[in-house]
Protein backbone atom coordinates (compact mmCIF):
# COMPACT_ATOMS: atom_id res chain seq x y z
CA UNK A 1 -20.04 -1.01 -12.56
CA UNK A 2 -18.03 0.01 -9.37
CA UNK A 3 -14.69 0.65 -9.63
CA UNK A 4 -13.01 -1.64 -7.30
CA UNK A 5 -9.20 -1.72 -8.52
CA UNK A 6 -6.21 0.27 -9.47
CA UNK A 7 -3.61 -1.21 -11.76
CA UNK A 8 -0.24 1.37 -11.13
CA UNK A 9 2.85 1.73 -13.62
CA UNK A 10 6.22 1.43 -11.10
CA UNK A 11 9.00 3.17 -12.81
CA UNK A 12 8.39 6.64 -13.28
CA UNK A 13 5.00 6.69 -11.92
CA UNK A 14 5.58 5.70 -8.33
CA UNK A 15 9.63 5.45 -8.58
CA UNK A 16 12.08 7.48 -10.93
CA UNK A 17 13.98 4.93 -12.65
CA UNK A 18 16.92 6.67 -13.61
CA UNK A 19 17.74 9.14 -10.87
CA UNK A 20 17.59 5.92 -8.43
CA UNK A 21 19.99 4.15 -10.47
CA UNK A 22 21.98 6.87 -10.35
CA UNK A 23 21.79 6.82 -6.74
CA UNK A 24 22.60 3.06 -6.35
CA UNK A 25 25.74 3.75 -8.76
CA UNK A 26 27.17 6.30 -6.45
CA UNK A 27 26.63 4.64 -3.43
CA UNK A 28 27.92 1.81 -5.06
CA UNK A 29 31.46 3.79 -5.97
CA UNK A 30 31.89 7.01 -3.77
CA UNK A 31 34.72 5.02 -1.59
CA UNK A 32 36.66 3.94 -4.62
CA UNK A 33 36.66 6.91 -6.45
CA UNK A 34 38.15 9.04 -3.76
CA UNK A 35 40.72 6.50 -3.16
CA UNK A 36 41.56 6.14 -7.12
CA UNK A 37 40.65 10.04 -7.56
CA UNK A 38 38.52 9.34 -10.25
CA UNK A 39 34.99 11.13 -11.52
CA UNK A 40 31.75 8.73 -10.28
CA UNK A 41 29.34 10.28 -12.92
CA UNK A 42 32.34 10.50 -15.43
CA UNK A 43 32.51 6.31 -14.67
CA UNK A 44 29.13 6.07 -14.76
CA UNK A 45 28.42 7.67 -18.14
CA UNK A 46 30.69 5.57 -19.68
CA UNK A 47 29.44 2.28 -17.88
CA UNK A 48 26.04 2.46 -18.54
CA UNK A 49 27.20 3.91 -22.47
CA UNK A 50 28.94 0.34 -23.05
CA UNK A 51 26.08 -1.79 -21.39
CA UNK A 52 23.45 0.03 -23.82
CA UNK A 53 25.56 -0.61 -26.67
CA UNK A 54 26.62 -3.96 -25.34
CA UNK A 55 22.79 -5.06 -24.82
CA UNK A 56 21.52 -3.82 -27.93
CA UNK A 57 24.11 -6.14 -29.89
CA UNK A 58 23.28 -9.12 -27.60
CA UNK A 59 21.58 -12.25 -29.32
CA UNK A 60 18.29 -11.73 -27.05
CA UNK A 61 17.79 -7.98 -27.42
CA UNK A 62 14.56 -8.32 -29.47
CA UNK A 63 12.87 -10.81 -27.12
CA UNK A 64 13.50 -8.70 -24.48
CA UNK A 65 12.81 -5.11 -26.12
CA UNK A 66 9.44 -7.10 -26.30
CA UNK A 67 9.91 -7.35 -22.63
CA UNK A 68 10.57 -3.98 -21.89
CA UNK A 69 14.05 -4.73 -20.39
CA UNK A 70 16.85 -2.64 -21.43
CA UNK A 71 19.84 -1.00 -20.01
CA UNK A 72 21.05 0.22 -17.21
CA UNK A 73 18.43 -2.51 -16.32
CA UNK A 74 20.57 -5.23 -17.66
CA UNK A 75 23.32 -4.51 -15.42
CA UNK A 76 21.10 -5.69 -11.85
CA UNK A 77 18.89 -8.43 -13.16
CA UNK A 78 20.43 -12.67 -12.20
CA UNK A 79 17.17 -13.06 -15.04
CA UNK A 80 15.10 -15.91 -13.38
CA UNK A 81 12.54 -17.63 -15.21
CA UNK A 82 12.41 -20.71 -16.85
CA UNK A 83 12.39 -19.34 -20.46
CA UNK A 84 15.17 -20.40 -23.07
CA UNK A 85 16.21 -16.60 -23.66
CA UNK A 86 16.27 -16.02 -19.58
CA UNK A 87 18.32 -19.17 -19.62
CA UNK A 88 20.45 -17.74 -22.03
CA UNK A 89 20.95 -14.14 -20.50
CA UNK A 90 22.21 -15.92 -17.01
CA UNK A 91 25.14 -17.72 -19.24
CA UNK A 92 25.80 -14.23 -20.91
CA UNK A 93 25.20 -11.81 -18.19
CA UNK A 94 28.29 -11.99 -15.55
CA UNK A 95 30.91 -11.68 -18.81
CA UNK A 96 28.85 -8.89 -20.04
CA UNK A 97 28.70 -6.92 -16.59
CA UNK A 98 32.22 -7.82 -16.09
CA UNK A 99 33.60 -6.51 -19.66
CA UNK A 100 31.08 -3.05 -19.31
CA UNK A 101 32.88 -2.11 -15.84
CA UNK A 102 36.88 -3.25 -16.57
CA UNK A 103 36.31 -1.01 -20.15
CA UNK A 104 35.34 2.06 -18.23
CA UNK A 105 37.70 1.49 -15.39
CA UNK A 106 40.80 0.56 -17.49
CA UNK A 107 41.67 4.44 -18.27
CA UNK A 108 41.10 5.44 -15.10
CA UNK A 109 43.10 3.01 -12.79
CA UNK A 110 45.58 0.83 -13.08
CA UNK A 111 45.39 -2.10 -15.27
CA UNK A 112 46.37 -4.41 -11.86
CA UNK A 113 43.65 -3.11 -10.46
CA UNK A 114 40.78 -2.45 -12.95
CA UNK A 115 39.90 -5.99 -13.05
CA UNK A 116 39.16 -6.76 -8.88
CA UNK A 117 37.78 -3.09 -8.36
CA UNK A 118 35.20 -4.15 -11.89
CA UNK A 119 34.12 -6.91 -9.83
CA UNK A 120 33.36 -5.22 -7.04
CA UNK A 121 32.01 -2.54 -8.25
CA UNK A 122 29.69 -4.66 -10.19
CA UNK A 123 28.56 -6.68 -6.33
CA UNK A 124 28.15 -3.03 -4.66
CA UNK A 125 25.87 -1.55 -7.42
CA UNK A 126 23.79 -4.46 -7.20
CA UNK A 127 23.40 -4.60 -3.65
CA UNK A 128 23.15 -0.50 -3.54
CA UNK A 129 19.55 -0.51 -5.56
CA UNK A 130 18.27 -2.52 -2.71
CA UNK A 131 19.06 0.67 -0.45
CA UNK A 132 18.71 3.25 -3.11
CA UNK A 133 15.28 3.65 -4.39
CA UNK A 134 13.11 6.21 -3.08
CA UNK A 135 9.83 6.73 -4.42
CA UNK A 136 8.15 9.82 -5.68
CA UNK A 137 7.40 12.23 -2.62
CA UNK A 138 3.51 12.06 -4.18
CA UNK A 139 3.75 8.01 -4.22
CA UNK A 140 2.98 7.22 -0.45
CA UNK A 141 0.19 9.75 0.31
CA UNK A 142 -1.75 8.60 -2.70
CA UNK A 143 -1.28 5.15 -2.13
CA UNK A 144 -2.05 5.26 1.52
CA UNK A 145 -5.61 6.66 0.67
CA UNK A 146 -6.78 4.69 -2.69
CA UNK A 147 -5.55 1.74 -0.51
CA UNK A 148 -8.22 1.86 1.85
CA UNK A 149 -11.18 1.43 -0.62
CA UNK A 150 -9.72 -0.28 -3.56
CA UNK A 151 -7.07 -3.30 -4.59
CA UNK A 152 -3.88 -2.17 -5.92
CA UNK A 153 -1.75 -4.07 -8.31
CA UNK A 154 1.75 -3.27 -10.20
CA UNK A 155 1.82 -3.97 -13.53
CA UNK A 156 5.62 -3.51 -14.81
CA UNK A 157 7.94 -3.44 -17.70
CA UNK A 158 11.10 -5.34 -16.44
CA UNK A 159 12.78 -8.84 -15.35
CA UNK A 160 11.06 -9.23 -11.65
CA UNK A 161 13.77 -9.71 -9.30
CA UNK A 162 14.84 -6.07 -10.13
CA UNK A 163 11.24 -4.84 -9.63
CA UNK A 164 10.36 -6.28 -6.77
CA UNK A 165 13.66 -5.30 -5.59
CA UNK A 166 12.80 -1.46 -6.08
CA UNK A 167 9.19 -2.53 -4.70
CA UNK A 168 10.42 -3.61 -1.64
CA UNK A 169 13.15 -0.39 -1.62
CA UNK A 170 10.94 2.11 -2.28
CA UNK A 171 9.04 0.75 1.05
CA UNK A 172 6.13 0.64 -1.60
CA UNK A 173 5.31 -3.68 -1.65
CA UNK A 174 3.30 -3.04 1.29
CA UNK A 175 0.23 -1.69 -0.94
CA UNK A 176 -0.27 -4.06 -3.40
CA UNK A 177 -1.84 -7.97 -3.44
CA UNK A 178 -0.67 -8.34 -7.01
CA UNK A 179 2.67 -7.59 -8.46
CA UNK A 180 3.22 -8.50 -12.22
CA UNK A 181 6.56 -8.00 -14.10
CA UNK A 182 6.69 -8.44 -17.96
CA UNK A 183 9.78 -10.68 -17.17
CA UNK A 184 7.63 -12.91 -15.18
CA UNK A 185 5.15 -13.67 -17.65
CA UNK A 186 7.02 -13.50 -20.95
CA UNK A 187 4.89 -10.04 -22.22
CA UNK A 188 4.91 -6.68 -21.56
CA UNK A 189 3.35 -3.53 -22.30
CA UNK A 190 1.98 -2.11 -24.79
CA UNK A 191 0.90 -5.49 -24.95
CA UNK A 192 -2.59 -6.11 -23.79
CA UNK A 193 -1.97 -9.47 -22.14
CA UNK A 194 -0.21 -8.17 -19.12
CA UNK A 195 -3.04 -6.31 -18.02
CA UNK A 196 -5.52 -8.90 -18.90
CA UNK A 197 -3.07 -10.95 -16.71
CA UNK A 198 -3.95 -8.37 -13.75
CA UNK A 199 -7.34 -8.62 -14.16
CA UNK A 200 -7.84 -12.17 -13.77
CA UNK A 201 -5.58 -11.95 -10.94
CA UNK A 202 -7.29 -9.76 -9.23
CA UNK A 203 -10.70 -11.23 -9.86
CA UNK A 204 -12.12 -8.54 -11.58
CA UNK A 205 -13.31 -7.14 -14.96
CA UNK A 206 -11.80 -4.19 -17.17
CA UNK A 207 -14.87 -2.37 -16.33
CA UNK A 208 -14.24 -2.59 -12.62
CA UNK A 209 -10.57 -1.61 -12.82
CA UNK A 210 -8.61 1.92 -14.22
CA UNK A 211 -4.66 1.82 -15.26
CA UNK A 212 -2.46 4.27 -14.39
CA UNK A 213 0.70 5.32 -16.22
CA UNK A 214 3.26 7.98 -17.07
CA UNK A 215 3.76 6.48 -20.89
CA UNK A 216 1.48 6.86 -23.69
CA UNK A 217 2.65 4.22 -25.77
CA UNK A 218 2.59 1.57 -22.98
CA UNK A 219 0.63 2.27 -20.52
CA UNK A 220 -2.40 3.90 -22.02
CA UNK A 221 -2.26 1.75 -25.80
CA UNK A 222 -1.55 -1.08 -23.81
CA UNK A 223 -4.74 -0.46 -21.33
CA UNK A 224 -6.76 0.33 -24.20
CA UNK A 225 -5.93 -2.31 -25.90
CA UNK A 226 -7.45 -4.64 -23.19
CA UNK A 227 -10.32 -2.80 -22.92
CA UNK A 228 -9.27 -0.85 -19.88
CA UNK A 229 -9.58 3.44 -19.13
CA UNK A 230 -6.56 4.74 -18.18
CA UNK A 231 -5.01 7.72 -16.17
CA UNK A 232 -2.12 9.33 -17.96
CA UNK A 233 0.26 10.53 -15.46
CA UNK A 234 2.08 13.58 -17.47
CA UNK A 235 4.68 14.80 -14.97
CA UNK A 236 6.57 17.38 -16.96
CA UNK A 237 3.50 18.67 -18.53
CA UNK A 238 4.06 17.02 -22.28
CA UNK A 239 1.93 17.74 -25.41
CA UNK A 240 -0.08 15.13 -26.16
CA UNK A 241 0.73 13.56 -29.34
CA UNK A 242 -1.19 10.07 -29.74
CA UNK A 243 -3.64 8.33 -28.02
CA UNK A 244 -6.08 9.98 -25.64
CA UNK A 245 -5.70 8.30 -21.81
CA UNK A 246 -9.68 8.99 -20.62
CA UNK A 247 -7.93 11.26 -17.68
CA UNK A 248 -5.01 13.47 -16.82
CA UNK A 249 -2.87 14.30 -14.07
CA UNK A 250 0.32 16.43 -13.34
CA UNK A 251 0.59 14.74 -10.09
CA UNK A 252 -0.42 11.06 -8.16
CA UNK A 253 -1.34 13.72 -5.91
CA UNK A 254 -4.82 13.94 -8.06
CA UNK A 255 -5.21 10.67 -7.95
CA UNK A 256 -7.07 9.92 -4.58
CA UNK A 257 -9.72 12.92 -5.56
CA UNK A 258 -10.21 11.65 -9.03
CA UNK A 259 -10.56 7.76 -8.10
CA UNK A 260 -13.06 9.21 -5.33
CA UNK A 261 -14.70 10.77 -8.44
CA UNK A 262 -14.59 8.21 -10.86
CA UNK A 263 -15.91 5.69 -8.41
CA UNK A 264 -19.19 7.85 -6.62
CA UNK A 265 -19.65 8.26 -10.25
CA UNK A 266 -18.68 4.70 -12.13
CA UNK A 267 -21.98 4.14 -13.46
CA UNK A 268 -21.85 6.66 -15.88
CA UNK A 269 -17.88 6.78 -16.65
């Protein structure tokens, strides 16, 4: 069969999760800490140390470790959806944001102040990931030429205002007519359903489609699972230690030749 569609990983395939966040949190703080004289990545280490520990401890921590959705994470999400646990998380979020940044602020500034600068603090980094989220110099290229023969769709781990957020960001949204976040749909990867879910929304069949991913045990279990080949993106050149993705790159910038491959060729692959 022809291959006709591409189903992309987001974080750490076409945008680096962490270094953006990183980005967004220093953006979010550089003003205040040279007025308080106080370390940003110093703050930030111990912010995003109390909202891991904070989230793991939280009632729905398994539901959404299901989800894919951890920390920093937790910290930009308003969790929409109309799902009891979602419901739950928008009761429980704003205290737990508010207690993670007046903790790490409290030995830092004054106690007068720790409280309004942990609120705003909180509003900037927010706002700062919609300005702070470049994409992988290798993203743009590749996407501009698989996009002119083949549909593109995100399949994500994560609560999808904060996805579509880096989408949109990353100046990345404009590529693909499907974008699916495991917070959306109540399943993520490994778990086969969310890229049966991008199949049917697509319109076409596992044969016709090829995932692409920078995690084994998500991306290329979770493709395989559904019946789907997948393209392991390794950047940092890891052994591989599990299951076998049916292709390899270092780079998305092998993508465009292999797809041209893998498609002039689909009959037999």
């Amino acid at each position: 069969m022809t291959l006709k569609a591409l189903l992309l990983d987001l974080d750490n395939t076409l945008v680096p999760e962490m270094r953006n966040y990183e980005l967004a949190f220093a953006a979010a703080g550089r003003e205040d800490a040279r007025k308080h004289s106080f370390d940003m990545a110093a703050l930030r280490a111990t912010v995003f140390g109390l909202s891991d520990q904070m989230w793991q401890q939280s009632d729905t921590f398994e539901y959404c470790a299901r989800l894919g959705i951890g920390s920093p994470t937790s910290l930009l999400s308003d969790f929409p959806g109309d799902r009891p646990e979602f419901a739950k998380l928008r009761e429980w979020a704003p205290g737990y944001r508010e207690l993670c940044w007046t903790k790490a602020l409290r030995p830092l500034v004054n106690e007068a102040v720790a409280a309004e600068l942990a609120a705003k603090l909180d509003a900037a980094f927010r706002a700062a990931l919609r300005l702070q989220c470049p994409p992988y110099e290798d993203a743009v290229p590749m996407l501009e030429k698989v996009g002119q023969t083949h549909t593109l769709a995100v399949l994500t781990n994560g609560p999808g205002d904060v996805q579509r957020t880096k989408l949109r960001a990353s100046g990345l949204e404009r590529f693909f007519v499907v974008t699916i976040a495991s917070g959306d749909i109540g399943f993520g990867k490994p778990d086969p359903q969310i890229f049966t879910t991008g199949l049917e929304r697509l319109g076409v069949t596992a044969n016709e489609a090829i995932a692409i991913g920078d995690s084994l045990e998500r991306d290329v279990v979770g493709a395989h699972n559904a019946g789907l080949r997948c393209v392991w993106l390794n950047r940092e050149g890891d052994a591989l230690p599990g299951p076998r993705p049916e292709h390899e790159i270092a780079s998305l910038e092998e993508l465009a030749p292999l797809v041209v491959h893998l498609t002039s060729g689909s009959a037999a692959f």
